[in-house]
C-alpha atoms as a PDB file:
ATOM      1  CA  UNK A   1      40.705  10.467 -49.555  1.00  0.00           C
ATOM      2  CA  UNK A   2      40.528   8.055 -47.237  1.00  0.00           C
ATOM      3  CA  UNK A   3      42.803   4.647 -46.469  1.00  0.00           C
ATOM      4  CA  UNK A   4      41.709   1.378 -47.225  1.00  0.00           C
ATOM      5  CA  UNK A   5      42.167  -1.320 -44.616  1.00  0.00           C
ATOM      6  CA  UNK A   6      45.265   1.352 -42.919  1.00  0.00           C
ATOM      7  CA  UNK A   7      45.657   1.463 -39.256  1.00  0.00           C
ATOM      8  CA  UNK A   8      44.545   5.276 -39.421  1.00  0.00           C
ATOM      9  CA  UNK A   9      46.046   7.811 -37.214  1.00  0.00           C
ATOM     10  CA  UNK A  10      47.750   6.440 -33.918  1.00  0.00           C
ATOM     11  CA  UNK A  11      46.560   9.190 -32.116  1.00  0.00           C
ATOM     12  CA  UNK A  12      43.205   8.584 -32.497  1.00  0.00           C
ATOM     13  CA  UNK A  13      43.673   4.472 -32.559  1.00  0.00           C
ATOM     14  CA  UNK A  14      45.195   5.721 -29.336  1.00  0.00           C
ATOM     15  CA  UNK A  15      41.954   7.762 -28.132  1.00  0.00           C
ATOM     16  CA  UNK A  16      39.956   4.616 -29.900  1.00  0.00           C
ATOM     17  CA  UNK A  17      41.270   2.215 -27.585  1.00  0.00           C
ATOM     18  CA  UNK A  18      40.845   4.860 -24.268  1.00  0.00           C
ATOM     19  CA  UNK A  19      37.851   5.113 -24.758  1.00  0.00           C
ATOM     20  CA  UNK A  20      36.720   1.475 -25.233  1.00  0.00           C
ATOM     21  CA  UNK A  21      38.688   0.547 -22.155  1.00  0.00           C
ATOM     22  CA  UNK A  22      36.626   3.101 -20.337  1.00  0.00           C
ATOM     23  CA  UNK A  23      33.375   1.872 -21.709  1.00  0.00           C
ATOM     24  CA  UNK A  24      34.396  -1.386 -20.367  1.00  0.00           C
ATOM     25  CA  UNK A  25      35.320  -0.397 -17.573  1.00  0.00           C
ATOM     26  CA  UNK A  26      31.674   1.397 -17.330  1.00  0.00           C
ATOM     27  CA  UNK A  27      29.901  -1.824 -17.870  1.00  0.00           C
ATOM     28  CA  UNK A  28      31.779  -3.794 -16.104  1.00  0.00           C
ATOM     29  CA  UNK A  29      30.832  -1.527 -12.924  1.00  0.00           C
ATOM     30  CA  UNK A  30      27.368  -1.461 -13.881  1.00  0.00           C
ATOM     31  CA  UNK A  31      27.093  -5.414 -14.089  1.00  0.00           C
ATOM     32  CA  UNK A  32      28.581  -5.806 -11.013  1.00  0.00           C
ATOM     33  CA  UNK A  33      26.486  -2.833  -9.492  1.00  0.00           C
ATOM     34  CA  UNK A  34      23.595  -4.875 -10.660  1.00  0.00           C
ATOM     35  CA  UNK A  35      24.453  -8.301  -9.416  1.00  0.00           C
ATOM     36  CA  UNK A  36      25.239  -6.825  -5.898  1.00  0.00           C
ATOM     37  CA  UNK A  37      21.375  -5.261  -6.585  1.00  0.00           C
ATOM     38  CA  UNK A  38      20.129  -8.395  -7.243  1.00  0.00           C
ATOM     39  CA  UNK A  39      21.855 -10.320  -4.273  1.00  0.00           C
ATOM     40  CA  UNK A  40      20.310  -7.932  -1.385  1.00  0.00           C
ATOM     41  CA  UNK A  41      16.711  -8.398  -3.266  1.00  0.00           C
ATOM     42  CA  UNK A  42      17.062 -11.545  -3.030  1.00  0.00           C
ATOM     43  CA  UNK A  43      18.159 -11.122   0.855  1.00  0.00           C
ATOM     44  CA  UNK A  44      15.692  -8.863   1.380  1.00  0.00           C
ATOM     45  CA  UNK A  45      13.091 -10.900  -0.174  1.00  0.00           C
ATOM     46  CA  UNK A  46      14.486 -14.511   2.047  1.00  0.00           C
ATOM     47  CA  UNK A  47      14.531 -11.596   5.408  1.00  0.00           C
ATOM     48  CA  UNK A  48      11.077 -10.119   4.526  1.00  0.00           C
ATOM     49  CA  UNK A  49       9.101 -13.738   3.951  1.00  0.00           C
ATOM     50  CA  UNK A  50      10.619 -15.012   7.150  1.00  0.00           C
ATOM     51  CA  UNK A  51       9.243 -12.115   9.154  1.00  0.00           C
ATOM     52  CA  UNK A  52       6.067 -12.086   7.814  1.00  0.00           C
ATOM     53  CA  UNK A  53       5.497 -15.994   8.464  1.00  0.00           C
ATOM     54  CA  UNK A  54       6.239 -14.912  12.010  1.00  0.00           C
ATOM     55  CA  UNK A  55       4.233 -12.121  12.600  1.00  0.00           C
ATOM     56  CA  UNK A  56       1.129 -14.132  10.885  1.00  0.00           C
ATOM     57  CA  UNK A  57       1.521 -16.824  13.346  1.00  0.00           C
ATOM     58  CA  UNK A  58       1.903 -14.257  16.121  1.00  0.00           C
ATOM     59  CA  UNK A  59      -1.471 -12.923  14.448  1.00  0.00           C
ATOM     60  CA  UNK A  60      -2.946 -16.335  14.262  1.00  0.00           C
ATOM     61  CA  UNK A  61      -2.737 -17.134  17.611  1.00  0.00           C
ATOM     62  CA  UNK A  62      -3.904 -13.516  19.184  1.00  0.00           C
ATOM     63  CA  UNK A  63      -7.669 -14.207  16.586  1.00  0.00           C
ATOM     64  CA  UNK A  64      -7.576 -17.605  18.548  1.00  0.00           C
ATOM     65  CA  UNK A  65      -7.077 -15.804  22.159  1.00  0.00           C
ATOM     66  CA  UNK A  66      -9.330 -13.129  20.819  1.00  0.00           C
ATOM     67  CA  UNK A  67     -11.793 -15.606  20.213  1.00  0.00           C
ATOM     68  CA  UNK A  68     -12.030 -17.331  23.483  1.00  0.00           C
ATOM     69  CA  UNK A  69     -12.394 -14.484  25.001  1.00  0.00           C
ATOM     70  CA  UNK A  70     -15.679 -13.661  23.222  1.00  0.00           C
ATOM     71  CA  UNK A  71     -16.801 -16.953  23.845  1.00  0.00           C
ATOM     72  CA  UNK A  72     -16.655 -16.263  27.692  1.00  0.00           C
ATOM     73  CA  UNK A  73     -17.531 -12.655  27.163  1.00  0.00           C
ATOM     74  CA  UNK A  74     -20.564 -14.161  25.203  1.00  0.00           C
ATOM     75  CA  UNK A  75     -21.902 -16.648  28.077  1.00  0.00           C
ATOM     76  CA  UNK A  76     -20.930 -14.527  31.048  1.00  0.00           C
ATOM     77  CA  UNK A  77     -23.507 -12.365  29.157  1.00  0.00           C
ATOM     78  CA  UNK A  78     -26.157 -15.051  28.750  1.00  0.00           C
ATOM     79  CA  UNK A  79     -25.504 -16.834  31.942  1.00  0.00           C
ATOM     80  CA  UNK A  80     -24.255 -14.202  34.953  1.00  0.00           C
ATOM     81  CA  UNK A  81     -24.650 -17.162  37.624  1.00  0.00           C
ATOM     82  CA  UNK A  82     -21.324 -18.353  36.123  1.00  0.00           C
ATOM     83  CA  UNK A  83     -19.539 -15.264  37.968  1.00  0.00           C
ATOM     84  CA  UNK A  84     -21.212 -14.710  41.296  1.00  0.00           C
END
């Protein structure tokens, strides 16, 4: 019934071949989909770190502000003189 080692039907070598160039195709899209994914996380990631270092030092030095200020907040408290 069936050939042995025979090229088959061209038509559907034909439609074979179609449809592995498509599936190609299709992967090739996704892998480069997935490598441009991969760039901008890795962007985002570099963008995101730098930011946050900045804001935390931005933080750091308002808690150092913050606390001077209830150090004199503390002895104008204790000691009034200080202010008249």
């Amino acid at each position: 019934m069936g050939r042995g080692g025979g090229m088959g039907n061209p038509v559907n070598v034909g439609i074979a071949v179609q449809a592995d160039w498509e599936n190609r195709e299709f992967i090739s899209n996704i892998s480069l989909n997935v490598r441009r994914l991969f760039d901008f996380l890795l962007r985002f990631e570099a963008t995101t770190k730098s930011k946050l270092a900045s804001l935390n030092e931005k933080l750091d030095i308002l808690e150092r502000k913050l606390e001077v200020l209830e150090v004199q907040v503390s002895s104008a408290t204790t000691n009034p003189s200080v202010f008249n």
